[in-house]
N, C-alpha and C. Protein backbone atom coordinates (compact mmCIF):
# COMPACT_ATOMS: atom_id res chain seq x y z
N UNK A 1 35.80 -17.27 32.03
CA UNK A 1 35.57 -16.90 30.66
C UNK A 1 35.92 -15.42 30.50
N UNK A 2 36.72 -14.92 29.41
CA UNK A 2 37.33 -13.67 29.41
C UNK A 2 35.85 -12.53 28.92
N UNK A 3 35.70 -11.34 29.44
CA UNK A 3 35.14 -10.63 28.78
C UNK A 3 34.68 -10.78 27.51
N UNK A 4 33.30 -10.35 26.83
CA UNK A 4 33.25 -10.32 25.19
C UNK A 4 33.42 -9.04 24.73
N UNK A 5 33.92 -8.86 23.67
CA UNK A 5 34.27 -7.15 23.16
C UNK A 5 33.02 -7.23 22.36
N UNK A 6 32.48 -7.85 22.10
CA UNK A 6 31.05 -7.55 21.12
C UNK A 6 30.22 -6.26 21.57
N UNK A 7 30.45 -6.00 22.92
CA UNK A 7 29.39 -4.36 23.32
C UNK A 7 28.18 -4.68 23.86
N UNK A 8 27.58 -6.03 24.05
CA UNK A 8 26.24 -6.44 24.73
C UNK A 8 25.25 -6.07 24.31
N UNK A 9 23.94 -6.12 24.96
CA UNK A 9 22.99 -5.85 23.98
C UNK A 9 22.33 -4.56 24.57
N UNK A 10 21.62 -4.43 23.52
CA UNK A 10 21.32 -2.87 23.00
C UNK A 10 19.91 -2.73 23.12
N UNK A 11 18.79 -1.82 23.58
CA UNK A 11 17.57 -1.45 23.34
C UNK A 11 17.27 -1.63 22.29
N UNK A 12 16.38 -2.21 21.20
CA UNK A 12 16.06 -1.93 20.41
C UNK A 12 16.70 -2.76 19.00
N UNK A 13 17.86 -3.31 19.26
CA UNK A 13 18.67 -4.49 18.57
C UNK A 13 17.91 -5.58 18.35
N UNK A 14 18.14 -6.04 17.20
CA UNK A 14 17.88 -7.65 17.16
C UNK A 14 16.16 -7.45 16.21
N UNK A 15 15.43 -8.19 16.17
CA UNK A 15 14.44 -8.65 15.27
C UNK A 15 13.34 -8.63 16.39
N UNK A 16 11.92 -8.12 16.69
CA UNK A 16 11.26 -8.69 17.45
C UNK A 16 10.68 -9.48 18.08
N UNK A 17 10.63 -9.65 19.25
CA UNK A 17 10.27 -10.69 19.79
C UNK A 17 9.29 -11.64 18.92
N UNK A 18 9.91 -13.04 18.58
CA UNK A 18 8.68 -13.62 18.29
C UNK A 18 8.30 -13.60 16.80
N UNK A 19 9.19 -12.72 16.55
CA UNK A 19 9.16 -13.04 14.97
C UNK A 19 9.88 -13.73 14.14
N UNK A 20 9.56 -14.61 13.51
CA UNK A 20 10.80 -15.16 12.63
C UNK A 20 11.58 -14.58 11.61
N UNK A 21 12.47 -14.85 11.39
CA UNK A 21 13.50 -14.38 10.33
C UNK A 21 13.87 -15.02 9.23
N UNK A 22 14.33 -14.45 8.34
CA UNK A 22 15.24 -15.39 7.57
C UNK A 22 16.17 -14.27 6.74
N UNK A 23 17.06 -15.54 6.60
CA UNK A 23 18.43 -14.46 5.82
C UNK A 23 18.57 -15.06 4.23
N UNK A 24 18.58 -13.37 3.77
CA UNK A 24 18.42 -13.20 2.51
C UNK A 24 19.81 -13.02 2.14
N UNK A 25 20.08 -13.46 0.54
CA UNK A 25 21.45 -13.13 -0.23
C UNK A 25 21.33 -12.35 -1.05
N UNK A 26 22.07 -11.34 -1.19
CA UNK A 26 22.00 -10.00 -2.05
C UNK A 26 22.99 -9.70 -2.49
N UNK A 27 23.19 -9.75 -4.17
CA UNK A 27 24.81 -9.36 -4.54
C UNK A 27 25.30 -7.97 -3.93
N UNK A 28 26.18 -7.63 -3.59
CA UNK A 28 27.27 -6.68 -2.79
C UNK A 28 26.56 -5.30 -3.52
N UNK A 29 27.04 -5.35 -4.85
CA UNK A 29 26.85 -4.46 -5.57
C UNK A 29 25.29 -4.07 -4.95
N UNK A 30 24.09 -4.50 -5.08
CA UNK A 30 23.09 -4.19 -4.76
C UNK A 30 22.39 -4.10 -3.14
N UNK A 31 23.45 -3.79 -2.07
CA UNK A 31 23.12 -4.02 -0.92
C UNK A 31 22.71 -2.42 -0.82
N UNK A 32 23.72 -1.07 -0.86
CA UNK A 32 23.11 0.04 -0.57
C UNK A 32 21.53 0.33 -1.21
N UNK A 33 20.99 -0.75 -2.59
CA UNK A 33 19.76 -0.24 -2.84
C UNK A 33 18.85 -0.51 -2.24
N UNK A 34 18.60 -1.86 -1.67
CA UNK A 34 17.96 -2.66 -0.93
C UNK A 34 17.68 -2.10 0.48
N UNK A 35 18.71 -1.55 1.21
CA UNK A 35 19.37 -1.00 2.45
C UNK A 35 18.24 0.71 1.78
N UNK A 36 18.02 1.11 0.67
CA UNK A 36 17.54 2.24 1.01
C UNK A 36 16.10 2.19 0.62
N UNK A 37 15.61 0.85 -0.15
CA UNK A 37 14.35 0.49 -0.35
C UNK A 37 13.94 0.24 1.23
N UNK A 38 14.16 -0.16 1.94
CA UNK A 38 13.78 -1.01 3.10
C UNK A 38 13.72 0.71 3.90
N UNK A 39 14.82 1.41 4.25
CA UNK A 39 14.32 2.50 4.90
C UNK A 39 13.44 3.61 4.56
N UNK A 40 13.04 3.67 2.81
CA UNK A 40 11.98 4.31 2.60
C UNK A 40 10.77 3.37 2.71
N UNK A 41 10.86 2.02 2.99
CA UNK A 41 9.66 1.49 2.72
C UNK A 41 9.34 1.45 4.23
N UNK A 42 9.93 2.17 5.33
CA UNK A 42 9.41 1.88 6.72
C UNK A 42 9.33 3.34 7.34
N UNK A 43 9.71 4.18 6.21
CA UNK A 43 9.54 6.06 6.31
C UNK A 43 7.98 6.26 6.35
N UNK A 44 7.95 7.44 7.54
CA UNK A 44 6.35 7.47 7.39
C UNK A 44 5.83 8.11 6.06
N UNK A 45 4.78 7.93 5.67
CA UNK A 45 4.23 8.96 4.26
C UNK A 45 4.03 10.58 4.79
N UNK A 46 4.77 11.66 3.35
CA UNK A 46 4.52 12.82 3.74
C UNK A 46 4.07 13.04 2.09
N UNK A 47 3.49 14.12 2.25
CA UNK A 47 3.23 14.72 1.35
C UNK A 47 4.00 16.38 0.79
N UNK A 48 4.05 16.71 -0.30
CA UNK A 48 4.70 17.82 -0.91
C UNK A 48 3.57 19.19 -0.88
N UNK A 49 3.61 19.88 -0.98
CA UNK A 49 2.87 21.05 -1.04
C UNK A 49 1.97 20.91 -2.24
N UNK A 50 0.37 21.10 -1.76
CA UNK A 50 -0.53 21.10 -2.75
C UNK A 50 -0.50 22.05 -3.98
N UNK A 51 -0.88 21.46 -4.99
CA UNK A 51 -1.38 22.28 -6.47
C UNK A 51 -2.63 22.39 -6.50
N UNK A 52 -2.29 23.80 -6.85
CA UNK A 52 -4.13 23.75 -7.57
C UNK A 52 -4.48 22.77 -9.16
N UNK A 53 -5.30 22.48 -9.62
CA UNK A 53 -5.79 21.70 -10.33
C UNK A 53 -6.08 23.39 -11.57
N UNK A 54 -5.80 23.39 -13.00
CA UNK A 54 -6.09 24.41 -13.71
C UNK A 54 -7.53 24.88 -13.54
N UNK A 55 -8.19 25.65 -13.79
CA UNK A 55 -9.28 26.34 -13.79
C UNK A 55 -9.95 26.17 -15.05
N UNK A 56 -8.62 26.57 -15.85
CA UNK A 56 -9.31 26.85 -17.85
C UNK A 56 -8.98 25.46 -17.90
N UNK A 57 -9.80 25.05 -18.91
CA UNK A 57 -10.28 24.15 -20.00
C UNK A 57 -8.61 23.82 -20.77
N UNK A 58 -8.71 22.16 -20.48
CA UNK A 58 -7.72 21.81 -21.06
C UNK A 58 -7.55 21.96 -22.64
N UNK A 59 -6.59 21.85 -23.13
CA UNK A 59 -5.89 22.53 -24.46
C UNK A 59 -5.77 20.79 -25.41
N UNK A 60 -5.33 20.05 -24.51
CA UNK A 60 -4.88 18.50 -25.30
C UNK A 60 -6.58 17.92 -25.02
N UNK A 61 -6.55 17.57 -25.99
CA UNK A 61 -7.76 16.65 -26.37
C UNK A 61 -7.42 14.84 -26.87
N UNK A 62 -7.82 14.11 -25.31
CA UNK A 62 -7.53 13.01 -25.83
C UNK A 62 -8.83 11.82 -26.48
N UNK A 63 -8.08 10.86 -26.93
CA UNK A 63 -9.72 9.84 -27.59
C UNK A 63 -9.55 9.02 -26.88
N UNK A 64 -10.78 8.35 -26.42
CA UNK A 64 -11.63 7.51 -25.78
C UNK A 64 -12.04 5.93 -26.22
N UNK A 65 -11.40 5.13 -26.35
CA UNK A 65 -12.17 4.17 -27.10
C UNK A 65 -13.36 3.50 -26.61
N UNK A 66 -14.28 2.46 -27.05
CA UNK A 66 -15.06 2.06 -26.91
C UNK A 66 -14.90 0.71 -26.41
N UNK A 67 -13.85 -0.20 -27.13
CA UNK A 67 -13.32 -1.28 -26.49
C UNK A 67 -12.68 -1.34 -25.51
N UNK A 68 -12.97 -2.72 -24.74
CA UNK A 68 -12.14 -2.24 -23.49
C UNK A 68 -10.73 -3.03 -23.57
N UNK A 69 -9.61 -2.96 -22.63
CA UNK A 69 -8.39 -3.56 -23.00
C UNK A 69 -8.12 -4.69 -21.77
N UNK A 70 -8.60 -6.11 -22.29
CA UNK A 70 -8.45 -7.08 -21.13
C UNK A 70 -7.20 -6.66 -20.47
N UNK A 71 -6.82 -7.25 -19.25
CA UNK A 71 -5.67 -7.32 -18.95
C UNK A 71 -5.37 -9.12 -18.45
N UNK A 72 -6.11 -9.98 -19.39
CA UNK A 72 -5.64 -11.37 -19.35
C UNK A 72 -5.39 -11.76 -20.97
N UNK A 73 -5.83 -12.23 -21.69
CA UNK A 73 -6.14 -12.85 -22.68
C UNK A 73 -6.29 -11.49 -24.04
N UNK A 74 -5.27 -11.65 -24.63
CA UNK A 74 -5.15 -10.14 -25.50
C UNK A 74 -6.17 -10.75 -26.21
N UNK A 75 -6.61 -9.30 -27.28
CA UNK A 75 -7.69 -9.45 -28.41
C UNK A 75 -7.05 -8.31 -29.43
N UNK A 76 -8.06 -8.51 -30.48
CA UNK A 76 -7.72 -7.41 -31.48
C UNK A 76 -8.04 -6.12 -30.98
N UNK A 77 -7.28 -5.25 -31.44
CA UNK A 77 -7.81 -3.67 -30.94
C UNK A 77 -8.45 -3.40 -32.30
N UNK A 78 -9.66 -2.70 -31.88
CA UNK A 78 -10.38 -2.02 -32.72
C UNK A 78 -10.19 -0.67 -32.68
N UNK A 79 -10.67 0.13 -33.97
CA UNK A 79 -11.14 1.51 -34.00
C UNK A 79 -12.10 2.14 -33.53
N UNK A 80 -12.76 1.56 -32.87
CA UNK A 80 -14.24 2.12 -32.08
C UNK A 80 -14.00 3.08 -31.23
N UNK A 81 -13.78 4.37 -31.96
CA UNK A 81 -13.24 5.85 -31.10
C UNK A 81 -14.99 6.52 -30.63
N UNK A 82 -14.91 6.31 -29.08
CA UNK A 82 -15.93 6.75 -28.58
C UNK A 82 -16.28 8.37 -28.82
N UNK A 83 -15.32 8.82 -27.51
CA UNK A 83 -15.82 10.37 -27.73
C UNK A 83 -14.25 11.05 -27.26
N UNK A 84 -13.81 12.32 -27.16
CA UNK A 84 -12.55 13.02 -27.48
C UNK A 84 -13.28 12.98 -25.68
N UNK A 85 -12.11 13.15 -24.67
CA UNK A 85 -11.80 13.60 -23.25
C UNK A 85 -11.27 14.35 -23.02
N UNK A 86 -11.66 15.29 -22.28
CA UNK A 86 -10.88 16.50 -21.77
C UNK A 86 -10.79 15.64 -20.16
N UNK A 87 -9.59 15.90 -20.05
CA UNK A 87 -8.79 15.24 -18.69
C UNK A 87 -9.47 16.14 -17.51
N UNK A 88 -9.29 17.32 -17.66
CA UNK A 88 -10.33 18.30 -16.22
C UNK A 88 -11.64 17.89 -16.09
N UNK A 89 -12.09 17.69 -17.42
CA UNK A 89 -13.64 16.86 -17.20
C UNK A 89 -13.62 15.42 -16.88
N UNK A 90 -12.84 14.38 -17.07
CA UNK A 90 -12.65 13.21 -16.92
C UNK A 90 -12.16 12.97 -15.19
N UNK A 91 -11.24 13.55 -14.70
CA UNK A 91 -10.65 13.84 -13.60
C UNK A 91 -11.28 14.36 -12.11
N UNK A 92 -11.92 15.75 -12.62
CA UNK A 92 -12.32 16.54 -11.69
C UNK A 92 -13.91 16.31 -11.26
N UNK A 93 -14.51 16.24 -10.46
CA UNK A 93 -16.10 16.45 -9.87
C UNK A 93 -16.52 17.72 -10.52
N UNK A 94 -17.38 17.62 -11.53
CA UNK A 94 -17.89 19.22 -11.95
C UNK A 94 -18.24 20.16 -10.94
N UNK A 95 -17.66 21.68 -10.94
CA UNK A 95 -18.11 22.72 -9.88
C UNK A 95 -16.85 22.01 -9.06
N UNK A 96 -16.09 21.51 -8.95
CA UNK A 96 -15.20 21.15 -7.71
C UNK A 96 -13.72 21.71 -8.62
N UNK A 97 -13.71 21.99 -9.32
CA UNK A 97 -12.55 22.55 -9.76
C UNK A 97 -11.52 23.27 -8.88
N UNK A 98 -12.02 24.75 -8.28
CA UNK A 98 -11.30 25.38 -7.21
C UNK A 98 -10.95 24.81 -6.22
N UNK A 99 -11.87 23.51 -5.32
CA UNK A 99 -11.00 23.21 -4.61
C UNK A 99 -10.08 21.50 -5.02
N UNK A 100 -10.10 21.27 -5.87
CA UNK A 100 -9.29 20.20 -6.43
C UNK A 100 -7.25 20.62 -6.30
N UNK A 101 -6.93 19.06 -5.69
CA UNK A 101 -5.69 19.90 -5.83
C UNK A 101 -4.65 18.89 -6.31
N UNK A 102 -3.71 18.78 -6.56
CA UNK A 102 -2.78 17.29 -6.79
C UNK A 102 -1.56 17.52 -5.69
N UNK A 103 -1.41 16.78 -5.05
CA UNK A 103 -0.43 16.54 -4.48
C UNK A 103 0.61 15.02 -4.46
N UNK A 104 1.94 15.17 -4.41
CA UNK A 104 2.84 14.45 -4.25
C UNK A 104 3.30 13.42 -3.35
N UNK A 105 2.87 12.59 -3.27
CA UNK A 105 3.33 11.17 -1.82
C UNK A 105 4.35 10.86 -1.95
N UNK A 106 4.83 11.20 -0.64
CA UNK A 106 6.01 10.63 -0.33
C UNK A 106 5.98 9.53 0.67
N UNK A 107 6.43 8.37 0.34
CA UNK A 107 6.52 7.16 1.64
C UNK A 107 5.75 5.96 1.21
N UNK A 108 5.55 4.82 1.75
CA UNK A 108 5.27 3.91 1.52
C UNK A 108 4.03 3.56 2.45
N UNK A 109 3.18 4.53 3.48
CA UNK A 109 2.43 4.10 4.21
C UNK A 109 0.61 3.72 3.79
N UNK A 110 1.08 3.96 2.57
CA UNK A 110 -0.82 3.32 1.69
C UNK A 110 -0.04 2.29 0.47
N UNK A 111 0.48 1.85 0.58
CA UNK A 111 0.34 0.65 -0.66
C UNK A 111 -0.61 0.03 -0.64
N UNK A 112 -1.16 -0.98 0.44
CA UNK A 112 -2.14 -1.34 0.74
C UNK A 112 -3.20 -1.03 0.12
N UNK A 113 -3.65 0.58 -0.72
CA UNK A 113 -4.31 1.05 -0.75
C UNK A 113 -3.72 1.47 -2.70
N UNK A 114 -2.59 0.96 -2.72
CA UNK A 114 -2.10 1.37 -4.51
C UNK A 114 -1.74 2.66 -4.17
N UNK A 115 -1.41 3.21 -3.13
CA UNK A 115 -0.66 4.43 -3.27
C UNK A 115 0.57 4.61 -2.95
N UNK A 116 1.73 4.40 -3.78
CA UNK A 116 3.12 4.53 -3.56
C UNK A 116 3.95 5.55 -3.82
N UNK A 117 5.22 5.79 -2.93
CA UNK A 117 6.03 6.43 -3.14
C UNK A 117 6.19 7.18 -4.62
N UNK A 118 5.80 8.81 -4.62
CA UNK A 118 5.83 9.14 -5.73
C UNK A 118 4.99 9.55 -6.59
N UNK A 119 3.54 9.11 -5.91
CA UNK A 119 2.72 8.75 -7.02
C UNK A 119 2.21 10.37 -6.54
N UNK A 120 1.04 10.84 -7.49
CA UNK A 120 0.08 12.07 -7.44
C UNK A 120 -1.04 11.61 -6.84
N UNK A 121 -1.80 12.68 -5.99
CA UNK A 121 -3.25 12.28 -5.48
C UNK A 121 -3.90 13.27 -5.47
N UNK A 122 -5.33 13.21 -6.47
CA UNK A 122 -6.28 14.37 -6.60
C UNK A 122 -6.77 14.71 -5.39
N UNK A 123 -7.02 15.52 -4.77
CA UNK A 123 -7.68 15.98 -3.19
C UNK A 123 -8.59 16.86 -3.26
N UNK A 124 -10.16 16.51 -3.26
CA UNK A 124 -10.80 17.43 -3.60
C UNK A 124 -11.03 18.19 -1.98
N UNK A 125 -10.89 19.28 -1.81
CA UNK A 125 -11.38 19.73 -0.24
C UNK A 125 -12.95 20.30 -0.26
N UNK A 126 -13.65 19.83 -1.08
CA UNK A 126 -14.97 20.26 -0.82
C UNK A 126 -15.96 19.09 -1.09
N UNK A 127 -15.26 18.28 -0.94
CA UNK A 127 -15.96 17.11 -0.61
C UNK A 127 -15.96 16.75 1.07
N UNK A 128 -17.13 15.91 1.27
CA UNK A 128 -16.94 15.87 3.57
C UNK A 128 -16.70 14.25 3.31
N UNK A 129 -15.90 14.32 4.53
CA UNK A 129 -14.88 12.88 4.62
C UNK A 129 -15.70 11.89 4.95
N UNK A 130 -15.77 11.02 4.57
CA UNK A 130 -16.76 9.91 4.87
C UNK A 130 -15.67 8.77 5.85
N UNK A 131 -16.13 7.72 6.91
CA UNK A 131 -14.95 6.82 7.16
C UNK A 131 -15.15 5.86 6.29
N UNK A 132 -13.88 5.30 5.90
CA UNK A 132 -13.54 4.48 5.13
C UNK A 132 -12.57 5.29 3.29
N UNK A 133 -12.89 6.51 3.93
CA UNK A 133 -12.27 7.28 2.92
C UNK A 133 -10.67 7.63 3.08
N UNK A 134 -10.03 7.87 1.55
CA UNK A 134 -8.84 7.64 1.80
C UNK A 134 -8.65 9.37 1.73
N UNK A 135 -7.84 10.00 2.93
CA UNK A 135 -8.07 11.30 3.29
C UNK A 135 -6.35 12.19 3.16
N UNK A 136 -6.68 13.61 2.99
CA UNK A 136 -5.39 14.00 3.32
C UNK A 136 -5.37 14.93 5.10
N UNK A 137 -4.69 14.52 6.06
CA UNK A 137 -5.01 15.25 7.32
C UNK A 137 -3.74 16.20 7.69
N UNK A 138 -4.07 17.01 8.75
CA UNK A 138 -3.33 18.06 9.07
C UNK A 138 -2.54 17.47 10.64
N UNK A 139 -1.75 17.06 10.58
CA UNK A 139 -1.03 15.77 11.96
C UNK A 139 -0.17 16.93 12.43
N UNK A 140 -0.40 17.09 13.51
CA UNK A 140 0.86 18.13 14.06
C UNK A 140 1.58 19.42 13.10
N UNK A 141 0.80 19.64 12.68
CA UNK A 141 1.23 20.96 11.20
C UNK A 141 1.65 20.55 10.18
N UNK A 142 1.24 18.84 9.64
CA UNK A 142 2.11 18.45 8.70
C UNK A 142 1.09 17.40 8.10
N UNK A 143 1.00 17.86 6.60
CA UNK A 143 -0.03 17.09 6.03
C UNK A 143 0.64 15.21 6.19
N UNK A 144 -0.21 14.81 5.92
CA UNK A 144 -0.48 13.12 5.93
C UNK A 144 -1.65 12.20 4.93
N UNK A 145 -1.48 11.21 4.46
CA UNK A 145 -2.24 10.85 4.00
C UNK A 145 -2.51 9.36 4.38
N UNK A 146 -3.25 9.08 4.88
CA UNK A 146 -4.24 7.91 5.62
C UNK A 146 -5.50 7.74 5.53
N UNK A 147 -6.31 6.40 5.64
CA UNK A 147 -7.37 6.03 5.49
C UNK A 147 -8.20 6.60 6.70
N UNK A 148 -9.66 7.37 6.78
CA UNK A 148 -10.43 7.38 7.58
C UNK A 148 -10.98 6.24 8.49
N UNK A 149 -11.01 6.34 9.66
CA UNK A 149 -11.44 5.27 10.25
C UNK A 149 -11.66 4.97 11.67
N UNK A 150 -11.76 4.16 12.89
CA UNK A 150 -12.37 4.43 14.22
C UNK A 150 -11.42 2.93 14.55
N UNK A 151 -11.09 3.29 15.51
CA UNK A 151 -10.40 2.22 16.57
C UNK A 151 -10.55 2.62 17.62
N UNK A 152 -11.20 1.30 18.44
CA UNK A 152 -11.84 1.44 20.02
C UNK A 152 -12.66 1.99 20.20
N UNK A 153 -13.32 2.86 19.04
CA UNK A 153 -13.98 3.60 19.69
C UNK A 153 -13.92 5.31 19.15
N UNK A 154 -12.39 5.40 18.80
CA UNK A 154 -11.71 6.94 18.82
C UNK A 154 -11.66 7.14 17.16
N UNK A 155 -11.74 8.16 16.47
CA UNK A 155 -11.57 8.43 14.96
C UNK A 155 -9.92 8.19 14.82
N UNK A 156 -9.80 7.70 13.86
CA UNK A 156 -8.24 7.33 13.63
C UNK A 156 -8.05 7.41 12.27
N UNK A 157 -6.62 7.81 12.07
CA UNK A 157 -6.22 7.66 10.55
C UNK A 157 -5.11 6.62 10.43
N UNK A 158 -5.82 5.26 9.49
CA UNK A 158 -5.47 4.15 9.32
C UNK A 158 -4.37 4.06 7.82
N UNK A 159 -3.35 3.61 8.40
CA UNK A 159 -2.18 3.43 7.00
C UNK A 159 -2.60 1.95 6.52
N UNK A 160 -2.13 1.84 5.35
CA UNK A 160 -2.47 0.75 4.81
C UNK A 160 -0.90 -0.34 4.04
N UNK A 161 -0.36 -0.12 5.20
CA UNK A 161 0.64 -1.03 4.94
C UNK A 161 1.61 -1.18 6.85
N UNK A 162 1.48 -2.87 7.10
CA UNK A 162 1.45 -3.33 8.36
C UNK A 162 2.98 -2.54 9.26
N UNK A 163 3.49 -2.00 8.38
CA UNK A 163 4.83 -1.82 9.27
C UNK A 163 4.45 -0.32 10.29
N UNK A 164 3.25 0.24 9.77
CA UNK A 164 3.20 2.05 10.40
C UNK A 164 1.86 1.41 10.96
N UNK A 165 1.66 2.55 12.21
CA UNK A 165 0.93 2.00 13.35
C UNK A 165 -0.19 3.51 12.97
N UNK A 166 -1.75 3.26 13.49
CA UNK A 166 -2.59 4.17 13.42
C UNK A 166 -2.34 5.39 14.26
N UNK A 167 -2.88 6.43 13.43
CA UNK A 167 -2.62 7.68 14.76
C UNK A 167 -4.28 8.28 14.97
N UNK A 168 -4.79 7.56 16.26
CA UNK A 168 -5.83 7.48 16.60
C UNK A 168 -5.71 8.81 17.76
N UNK A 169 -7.47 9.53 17.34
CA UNK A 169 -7.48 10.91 18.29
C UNK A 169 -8.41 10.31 19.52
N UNK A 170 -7.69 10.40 20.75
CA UNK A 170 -8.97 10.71 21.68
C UNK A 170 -9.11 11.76 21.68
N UNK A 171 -11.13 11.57 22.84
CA UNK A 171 -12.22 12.62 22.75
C UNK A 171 -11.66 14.19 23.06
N UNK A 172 -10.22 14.61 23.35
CA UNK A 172 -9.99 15.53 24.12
C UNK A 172 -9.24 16.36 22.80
N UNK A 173 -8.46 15.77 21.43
CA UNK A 173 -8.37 15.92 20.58
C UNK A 173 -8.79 16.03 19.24
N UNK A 174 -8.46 16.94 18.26
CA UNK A 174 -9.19 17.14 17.32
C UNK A 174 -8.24 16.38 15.98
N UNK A 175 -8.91 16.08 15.08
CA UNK A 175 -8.52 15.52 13.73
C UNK A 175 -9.39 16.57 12.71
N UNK A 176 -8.28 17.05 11.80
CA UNK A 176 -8.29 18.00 11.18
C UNK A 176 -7.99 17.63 9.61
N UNK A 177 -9.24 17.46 8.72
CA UNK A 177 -9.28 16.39 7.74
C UNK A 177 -8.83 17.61 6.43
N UNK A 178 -8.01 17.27 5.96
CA UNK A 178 -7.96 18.44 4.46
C UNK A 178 -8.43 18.74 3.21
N UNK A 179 -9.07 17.23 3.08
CA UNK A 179 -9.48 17.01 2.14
C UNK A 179 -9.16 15.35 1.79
N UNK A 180 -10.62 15.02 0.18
CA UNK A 180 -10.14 13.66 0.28
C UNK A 180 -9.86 13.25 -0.62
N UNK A 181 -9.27 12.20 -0.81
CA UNK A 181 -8.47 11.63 -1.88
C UNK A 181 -9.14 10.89 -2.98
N UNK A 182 -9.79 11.56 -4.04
CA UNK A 182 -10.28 11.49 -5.40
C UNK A 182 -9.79 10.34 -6.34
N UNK A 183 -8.50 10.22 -6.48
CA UNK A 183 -7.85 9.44 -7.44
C UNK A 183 -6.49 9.79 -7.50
N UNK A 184 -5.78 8.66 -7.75
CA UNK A 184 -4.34 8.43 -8.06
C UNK A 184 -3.63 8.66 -9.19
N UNK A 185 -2.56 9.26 -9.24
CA UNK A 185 -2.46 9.26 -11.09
C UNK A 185 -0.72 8.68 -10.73
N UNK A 186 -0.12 7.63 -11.43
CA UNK A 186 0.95 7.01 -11.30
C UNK A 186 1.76 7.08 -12.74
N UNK A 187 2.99 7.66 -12.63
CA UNK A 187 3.93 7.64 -13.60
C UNK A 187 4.38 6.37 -14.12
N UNK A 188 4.09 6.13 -14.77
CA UNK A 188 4.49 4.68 -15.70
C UNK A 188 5.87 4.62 -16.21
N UNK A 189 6.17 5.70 -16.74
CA UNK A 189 7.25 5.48 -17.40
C UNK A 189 8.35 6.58 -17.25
């Protein structure tokens, strides 16, 4: 049998052991998007450089209604205007202002958790991390954002989407928490 020019196999080639596959059809036109959804959706999550949260008293004054807005079975909307919101008061932990901050996610490693690529995350740093809290940490000089949490035994920061693996500290290492993650604010449109 003559040689194969195919190049043989490769470290790291092929689908993992044991997993099944299947092959998908994708018009041509839409293969580079797909091809770059798939490598941001397996990019670890980083984050952008924190903001501070304003200090002064917001300027836009929004209204509040009283009704609530199913999200099955529409109804009439009423006028039942509760009370006017100031977003720093609605948003922020009173007295937590200074250390409130918003920062930018980048990556796909909390969906699991409704936090996607893109989205904003309030970070208050004067709040203390509880486990099970969704945290921002300091990983090798480089912020991160992962769930608080313990595996085996060891404190770990847990992603919430199956493709990224935990980065768990043993006892000889420190985990360096930045603050924690308050709420999400997602661009709609």
């Amino acid at each position: 049998m003559p040689p194969s020019d195919h190049g043989g196999s490769r470290p790291g080639a092929g689908r993992p052991a044991g997993e099944p596959s299947q092959r998908l059809r994708v018009p041509e036109s839409q293969v580079p998007a797909v091809q770059a959804y798939l490598d941001a959706y397996r990019s670890q999550a980083s984050l952008d450089a924190p903001r501070p949260v304003s200090l002064t008293p917001s300027t836009v004054a929004l209204t509040a209604f009283l009704s609530r807005v199913p999200a099955g079975v529409p109804t009439l909307a009423g006028d039942d205007v509760d009370e006017v919101v100031d977003l720093n008061a609605h948003l922020v932990l009173p007295g937590h202002e200074p250390s409130t901050f918003i920062i930018r996610v980048s990556g796909w490693s909390m969906i699991g958790a409704g936090i996607f690529d893109g989205d904003e995350v309030l970070v208050d740093r004067a709040l203390s991390p509880r486990q099970g809290d969704i945290v921002v940490a300091l990983v090798n000089n480089e912020l991160t954002i992962k769930r608080l949490g313990r595996l085996d035994g060891h404190m770990a920061l847990l992603p919430e989407n199956a493709h990224f693996k935990p980065l768990v500290f043993r006892d000889d290492e420190t985990l360096s928490v930045w603050g924690v993650v308050t709420r999400c604010l997602r661009t709609l449109r």
